[in-house]
C-alpha atoms as a PDB file:
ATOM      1  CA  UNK A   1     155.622 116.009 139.623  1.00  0.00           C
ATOM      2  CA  UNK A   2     153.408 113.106 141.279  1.00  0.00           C
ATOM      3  CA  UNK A   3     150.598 116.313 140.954  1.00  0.00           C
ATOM      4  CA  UNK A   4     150.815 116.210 137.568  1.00  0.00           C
ATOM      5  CA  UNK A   5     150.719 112.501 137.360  1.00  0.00           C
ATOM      6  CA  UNK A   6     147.517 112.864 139.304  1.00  0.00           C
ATOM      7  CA  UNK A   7     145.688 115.424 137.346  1.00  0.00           C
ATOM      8  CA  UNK A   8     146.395 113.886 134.024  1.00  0.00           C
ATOM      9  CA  UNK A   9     144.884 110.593 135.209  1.00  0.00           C
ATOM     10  CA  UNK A  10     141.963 112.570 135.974  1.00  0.00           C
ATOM     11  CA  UNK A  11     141.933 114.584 132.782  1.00  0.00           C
ATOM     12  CA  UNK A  12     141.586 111.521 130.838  1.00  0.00           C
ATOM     13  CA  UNK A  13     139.246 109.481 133.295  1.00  0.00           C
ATOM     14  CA  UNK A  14     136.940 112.283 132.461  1.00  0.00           C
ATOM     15  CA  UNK A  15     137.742 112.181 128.815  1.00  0.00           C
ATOM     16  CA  UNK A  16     136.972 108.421 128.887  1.00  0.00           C
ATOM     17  CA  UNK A  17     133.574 109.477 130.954  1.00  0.00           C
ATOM     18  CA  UNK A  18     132.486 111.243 128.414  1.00  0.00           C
ATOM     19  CA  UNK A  19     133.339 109.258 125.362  1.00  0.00           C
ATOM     20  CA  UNK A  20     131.343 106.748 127.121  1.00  0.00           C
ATOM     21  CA  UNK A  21     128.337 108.908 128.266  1.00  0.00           C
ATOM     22  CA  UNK A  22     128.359 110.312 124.553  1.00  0.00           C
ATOM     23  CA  UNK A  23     128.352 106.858 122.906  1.00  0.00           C
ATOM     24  CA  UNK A  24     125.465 105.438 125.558  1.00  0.00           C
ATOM     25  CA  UNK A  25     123.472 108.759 124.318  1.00  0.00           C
ATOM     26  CA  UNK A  26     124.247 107.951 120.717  1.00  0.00           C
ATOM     27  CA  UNK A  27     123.001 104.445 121.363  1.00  0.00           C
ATOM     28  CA  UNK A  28     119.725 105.201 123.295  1.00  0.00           C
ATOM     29  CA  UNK A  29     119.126 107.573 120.273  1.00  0.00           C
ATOM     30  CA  UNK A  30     119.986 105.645 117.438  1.00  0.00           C
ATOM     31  CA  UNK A  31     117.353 102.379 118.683  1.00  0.00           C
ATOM     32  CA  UNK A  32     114.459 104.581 119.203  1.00  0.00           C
ATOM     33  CA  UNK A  33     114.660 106.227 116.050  1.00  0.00           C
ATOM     34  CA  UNK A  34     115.135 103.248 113.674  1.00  0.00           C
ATOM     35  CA  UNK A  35     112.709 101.456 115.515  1.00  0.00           C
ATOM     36  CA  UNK A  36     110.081 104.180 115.139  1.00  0.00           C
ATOM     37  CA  UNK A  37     112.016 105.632 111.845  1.00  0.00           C
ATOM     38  CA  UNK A  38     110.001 104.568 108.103  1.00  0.00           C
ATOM     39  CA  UNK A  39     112.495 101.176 108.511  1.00  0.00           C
ATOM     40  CA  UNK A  40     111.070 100.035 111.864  1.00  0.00           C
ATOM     41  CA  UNK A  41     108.092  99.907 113.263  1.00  0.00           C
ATOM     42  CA  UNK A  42     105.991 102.611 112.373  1.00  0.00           C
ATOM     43  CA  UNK A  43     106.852 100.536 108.575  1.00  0.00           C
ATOM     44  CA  UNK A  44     105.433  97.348 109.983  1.00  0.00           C
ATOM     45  CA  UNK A  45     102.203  99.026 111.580  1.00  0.00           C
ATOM     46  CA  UNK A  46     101.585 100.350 107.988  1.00  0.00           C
ATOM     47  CA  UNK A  47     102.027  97.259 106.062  1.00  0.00           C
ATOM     48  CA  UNK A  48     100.382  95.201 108.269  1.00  0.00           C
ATOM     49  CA  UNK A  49      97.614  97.703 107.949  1.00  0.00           C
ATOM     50  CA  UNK A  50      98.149  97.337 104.120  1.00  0.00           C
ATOM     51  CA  UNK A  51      97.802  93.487 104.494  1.00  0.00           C
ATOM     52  CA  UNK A  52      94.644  93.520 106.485  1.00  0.00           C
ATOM     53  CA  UNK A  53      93.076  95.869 103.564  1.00  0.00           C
ATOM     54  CA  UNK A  54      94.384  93.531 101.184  1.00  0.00           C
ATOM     55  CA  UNK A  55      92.711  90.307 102.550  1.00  0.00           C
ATOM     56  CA  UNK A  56      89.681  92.446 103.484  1.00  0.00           C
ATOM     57  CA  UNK A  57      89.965  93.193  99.056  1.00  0.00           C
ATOM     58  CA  UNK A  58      90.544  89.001  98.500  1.00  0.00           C
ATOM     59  CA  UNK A  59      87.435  88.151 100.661  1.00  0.00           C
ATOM     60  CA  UNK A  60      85.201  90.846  98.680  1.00  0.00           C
ATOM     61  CA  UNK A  61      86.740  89.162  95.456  1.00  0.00           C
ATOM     62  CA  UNK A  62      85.901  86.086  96.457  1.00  0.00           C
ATOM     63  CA  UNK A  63      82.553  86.454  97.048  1.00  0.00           C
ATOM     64  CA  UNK A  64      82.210  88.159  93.145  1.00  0.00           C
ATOM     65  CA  UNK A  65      83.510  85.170  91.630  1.00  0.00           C
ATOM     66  CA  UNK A  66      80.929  82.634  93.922  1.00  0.00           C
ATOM     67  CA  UNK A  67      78.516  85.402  93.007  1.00  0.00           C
ATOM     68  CA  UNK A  68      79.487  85.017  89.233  1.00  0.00           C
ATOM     69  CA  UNK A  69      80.162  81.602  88.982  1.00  0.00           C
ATOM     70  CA  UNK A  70      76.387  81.065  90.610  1.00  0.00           C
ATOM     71  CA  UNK A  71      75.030  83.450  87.333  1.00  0.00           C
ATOM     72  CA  UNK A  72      77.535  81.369  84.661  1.00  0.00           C
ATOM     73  CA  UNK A  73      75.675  77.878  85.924  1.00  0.00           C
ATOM     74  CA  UNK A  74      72.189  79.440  85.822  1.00  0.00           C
ATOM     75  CA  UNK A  75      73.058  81.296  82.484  1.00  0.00           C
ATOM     76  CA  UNK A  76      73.994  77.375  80.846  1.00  0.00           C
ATOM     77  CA  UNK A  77      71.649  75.621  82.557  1.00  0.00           C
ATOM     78  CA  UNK A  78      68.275  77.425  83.423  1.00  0.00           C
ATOM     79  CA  UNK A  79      65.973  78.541  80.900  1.00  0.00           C
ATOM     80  CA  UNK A  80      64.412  81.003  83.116  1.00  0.00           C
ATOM     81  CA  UNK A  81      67.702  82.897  84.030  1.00  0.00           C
ATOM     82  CA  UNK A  82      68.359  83.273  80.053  1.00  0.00           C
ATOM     83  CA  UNK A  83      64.913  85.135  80.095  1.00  0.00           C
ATOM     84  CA  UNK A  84      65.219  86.989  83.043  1.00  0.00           C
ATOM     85  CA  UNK A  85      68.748  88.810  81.620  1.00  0.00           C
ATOM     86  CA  UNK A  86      67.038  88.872  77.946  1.00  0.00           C
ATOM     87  CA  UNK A  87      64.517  90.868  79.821  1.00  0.00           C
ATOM     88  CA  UNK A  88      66.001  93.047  82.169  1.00  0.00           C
ATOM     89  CA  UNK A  89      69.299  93.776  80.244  1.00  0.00           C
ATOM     90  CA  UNK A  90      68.408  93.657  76.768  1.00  0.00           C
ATOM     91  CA  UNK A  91      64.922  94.623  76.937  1.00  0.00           C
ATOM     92  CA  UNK A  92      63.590  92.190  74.950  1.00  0.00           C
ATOM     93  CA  UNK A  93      59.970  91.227  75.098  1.00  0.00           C
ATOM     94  CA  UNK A  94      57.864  87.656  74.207  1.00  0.00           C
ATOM     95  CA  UNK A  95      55.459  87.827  71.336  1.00  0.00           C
ATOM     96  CA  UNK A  96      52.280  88.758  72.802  1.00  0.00           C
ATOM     97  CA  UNK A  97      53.522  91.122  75.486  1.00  0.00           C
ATOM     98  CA  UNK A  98      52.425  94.725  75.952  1.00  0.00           C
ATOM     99  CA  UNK A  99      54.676  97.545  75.706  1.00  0.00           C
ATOM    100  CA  UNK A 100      53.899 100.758  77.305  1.00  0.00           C
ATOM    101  CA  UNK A 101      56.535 103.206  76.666  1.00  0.00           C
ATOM    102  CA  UNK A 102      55.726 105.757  78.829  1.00  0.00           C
ATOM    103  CA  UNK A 103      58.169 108.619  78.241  1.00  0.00           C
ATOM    104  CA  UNK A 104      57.649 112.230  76.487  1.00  0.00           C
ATOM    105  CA  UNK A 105      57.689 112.466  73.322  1.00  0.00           C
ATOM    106  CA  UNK A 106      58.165 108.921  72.217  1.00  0.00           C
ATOM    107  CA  UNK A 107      56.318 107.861  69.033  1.00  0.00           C
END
């Protein structure tokens, strides 16, 4: 009888060795893969990649409007700028001013 006793304590120490070995694997897994699953890390890498494309747009927008806001002041307050689009843009000419139109076929 005490032989019985004495395997059936061992029997279930090695049940409760292996619950415990399983739930230490399950563990070990389970980190890993949610820190390297779309919810962990690999997630932050990408959005922080996402947020240094993003600033990199902002700075690139920024200079646009300084660039623009530069060509609004010069469009109200310098004669010479109103020309120079008038010209360039519109192609409008001053009285006096040669025109050579120099494609084929123009009349």
């Amino acid at each position: 009888m005490k032989m019985a006793l004495v395997r059936r304590g061992f029997a279930n120490r090695w049940i409760v060795r292996a619950g415990a070995a399983g739930a230490l694997a399950l563990t070990f897994g389970y980190v890993p893969y949610h820190l390297y699953a779309r919810s962990g890390f690999a997630r932050y890498l990408e959005l922080e990649g996402d947020l240094q494309d993003m600033q990199r747009g902002n700075a690139g927008l920024r200079a646009d409007i300084a660039r623009l806001t530069r060509e609004a002041y010069a469009l109200k307050n310098d004669p010479r700028a109103v020309e120079q689009v008038a010209r360039h843009e519109l192609g409008w000419v001053r009285p006096g001013d040669l025109v050579l139109d120099l494609q084929e076929g123009g009349k």
